[in-house]
Each structure stands twice: as structure tokens, then as C-alpha cells.
Protein backbone atom coordinates (compact mmCIF):
# COMPACT_ATOMS: atom_id res chain seq x y z
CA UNK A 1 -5.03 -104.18 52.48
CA UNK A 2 -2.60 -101.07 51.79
CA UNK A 3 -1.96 -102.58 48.81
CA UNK A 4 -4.77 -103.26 47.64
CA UNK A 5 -5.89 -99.91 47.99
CA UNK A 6 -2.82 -98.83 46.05
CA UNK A 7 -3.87 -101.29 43.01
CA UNK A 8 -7.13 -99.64 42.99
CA UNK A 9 -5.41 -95.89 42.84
CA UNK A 10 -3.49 -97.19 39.68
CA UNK A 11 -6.56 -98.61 38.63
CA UNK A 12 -8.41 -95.29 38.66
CA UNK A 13 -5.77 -93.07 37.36
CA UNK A 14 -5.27 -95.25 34.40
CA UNK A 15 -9.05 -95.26 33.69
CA UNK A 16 -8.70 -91.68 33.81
CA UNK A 17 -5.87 -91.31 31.55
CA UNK A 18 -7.93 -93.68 29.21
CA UNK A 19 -11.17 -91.27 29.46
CA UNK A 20 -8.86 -88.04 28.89
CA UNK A 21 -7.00 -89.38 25.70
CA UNK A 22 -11.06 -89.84 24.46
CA UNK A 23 -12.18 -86.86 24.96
CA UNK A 24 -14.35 -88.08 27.99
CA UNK A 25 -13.27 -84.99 30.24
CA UNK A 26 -16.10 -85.27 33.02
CA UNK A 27 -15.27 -89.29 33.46
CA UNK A 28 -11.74 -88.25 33.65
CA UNK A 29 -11.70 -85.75 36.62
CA UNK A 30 -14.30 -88.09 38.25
CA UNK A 31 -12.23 -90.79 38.49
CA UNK A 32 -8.86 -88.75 39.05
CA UNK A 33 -10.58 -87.87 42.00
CA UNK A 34 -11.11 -91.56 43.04
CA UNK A 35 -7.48 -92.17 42.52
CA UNK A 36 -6.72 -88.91 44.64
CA UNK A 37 -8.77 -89.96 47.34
CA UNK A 38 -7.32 -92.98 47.73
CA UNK A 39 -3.72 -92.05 47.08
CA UNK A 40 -4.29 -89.37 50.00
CA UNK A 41 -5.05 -92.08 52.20
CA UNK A 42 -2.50 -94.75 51.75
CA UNK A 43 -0.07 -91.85 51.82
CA UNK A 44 1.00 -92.32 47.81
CA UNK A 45 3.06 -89.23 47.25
CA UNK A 46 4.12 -90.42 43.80
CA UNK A 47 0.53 -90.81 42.66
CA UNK A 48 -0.76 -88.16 44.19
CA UNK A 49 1.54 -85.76 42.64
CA UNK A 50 0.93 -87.77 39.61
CA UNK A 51 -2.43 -87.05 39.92
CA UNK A 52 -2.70 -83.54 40.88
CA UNK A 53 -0.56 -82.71 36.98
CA UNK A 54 -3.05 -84.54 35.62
CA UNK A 55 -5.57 -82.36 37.15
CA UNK A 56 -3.92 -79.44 36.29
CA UNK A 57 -3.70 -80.24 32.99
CA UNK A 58 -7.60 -81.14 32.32
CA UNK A 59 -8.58 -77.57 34.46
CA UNK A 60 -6.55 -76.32 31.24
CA UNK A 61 -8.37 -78.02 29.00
CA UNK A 62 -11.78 -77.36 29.89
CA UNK A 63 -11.03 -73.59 30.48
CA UNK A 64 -10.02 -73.13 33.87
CA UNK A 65 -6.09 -72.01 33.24
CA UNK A 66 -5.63 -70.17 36.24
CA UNK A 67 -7.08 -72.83 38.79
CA UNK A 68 -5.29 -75.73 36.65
CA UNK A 69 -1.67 -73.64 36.92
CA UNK A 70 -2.07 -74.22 41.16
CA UNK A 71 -3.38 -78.11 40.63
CA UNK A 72 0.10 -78.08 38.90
CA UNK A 73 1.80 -75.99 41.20
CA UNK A 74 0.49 -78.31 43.85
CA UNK A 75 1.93 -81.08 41.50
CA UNK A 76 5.34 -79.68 41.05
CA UNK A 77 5.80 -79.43 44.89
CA UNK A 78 5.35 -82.65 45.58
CA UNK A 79 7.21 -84.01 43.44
CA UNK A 80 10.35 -81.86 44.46
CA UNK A 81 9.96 -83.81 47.74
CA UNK A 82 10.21 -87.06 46.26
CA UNK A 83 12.53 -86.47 43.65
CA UNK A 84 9.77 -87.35 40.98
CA UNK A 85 11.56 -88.98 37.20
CA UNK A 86 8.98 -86.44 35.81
CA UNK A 87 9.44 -83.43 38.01
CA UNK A 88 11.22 -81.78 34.54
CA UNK A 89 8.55 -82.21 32.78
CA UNK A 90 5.89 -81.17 34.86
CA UNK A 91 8.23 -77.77 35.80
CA UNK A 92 8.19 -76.87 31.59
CA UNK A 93 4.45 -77.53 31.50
CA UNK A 94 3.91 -75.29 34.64
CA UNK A 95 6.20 -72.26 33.78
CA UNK A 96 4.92 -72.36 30.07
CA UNK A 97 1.39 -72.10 31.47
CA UNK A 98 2.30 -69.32 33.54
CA UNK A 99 4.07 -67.79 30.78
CA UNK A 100 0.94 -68.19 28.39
CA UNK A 101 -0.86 -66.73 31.42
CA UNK A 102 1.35 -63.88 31.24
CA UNK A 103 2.54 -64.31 35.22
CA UNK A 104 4.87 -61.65 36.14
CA UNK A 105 6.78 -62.84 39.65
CA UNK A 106 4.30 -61.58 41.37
CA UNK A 107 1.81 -63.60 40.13
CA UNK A 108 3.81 -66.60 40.18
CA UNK A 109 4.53 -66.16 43.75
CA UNK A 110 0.73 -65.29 44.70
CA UNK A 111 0.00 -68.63 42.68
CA UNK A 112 2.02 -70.40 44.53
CA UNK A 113 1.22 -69.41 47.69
CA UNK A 114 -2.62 -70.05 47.18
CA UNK A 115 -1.88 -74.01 46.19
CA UNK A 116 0.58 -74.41 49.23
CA UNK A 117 -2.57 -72.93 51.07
CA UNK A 118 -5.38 -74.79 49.42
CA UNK A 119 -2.75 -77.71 50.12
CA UNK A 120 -2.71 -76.99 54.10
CA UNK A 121 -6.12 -76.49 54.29
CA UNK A 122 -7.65 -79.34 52.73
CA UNK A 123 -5.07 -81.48 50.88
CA UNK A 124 -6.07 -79.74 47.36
CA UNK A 125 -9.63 -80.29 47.24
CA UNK A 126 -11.07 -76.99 47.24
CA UNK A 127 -8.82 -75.87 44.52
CA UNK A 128 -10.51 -79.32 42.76
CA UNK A 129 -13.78 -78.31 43.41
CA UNK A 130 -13.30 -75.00 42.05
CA UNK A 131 -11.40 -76.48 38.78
CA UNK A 132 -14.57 -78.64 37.91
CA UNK A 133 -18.00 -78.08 39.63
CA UNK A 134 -19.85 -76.56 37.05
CA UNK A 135 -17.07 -76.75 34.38
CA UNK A 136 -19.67 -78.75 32.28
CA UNK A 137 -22.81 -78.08 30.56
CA UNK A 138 -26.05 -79.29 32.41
CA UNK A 139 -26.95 -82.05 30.19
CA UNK A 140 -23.23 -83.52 29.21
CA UNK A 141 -24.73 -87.00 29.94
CA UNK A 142 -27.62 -86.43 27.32
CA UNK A 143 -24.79 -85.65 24.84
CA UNK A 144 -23.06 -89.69 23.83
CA UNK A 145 -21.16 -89.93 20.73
CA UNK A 146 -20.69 -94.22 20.49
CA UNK A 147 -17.78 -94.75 17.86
């Protein structure tokens, strides 16, 4: 059944991936968020660090810089615990936010300690919430472009 459950996290996360590389933003974080969820509950640290860059990276895109830097943040951390292939990668992207941010120490350090927070608290979620409730107009849905 574990399995399973991990096939369906893949699943999700590479729909998402799809939907970002299309410009489909809201689909995206939707079904991130599937993949999260269930990543969270088989215990998938891989894919859920996976998943929380990928998070970060469309909070950047739609706007939300500051909230997307922790998603990453929470990211980064767990993939130092895993010793993640991409952890390198994921470390640039984070410090070059921060730097486009314009982070001093001190802000890197109160950034951090918010998404370790948010982390304890609720496994990332309200930082999610915050990232994308209301990060799209009212009517997206009314707006379909069919290629």
C-alpha cells in the first residue's frame, strides 16, 4: 500500500512539473500539494524536499519572494539531512534569492528561523497557505487559453 501511495506522490509532482513548464501556475501548486500531502505521510523525505523547492520556486513566480525564499529554506534543510544529489543546486537558487532580496545575515537568519518554525508547527503548511491563497485573480478559471 506504501508504495502505492509513493507512485501516486511521483504521479502528482510530475503533473505538477508538467502544469508549471505551461504556464498553468494554480494547477501546479494544487497538485504539489497533493504530492506533499502524501509524501508527508509515507514519510518521503526525498520528495518532500523535492517538493517544498518546487514550491518555493512557484511562490517566486507568482510574486510571493519572501514566503517562496522559506518554502526553499524549508527545502534546503531537508535535503541536508538526506544528503539530497540536488542539495547544490537548490543552496545557489536559495542564496541568490536572498541576495536578490537583499538579505543581510540578519535576515537570512530570521528567514530561517521562521521555516524551521512553520516546519515544527505544521510540517510547512501554513507557510503554503500563505504562498498561494489568494495569489490568483478571482476568475483564473474563466481565463483558458487551448493551444
Amino acid at each position: 500500500m506504501m508504495q502505492d501511495r509513493s507512485a501516486a506522490a511521483a504521479t502528482w509532482h510530475y503533473l505538477a512539473t508538467v502544469d508549471v513548464n505551461n504556464g498553468r501556475y494554480r494547477e501546479a501548486q494544487s497538485k504539489f500539494r497533493m504530492a506533499l500531502a502524501i509524501q508527508q505521510e509515507v514519510g518521503d523525505s526525498y520528495g518532500e524536499a523535492n517538493t517544498f523547492a518546487n514550491l518555493g520556486a512557484l511562490a517566486v513566480e507568482l510574486g510571493q519572494a519572501e514566503i517562496g525564499l522559506r518554502l526553499f529554506i524549508i527545502g534546503v534543510l531537508l535535503m541536508r539531512e538526506i544528503e539530497h544529489p540536488h542539495l547544490h543546486e537548490v543552496e545557489q537558487a536559495t542564496y541568490q534569492l536572498a541576495q536578490n532580496l537583499q538579505y543581510d545575515d540578519e535576515d537570512m537568519n530570521s528567514a530561517i528561523e521562521e521555516a524551521v518554525d512553520a516546519y515544527h508547527a505544521d510540517q510547512g503548511w501554513s507557510l503554503i497557505e500563505e504562498a498561494f491563497d489568494g495569489a490568483y485573480p478571482a476568475r483564473i478559471d474563466a481565463v483558458r487559453i487551448d493551444v
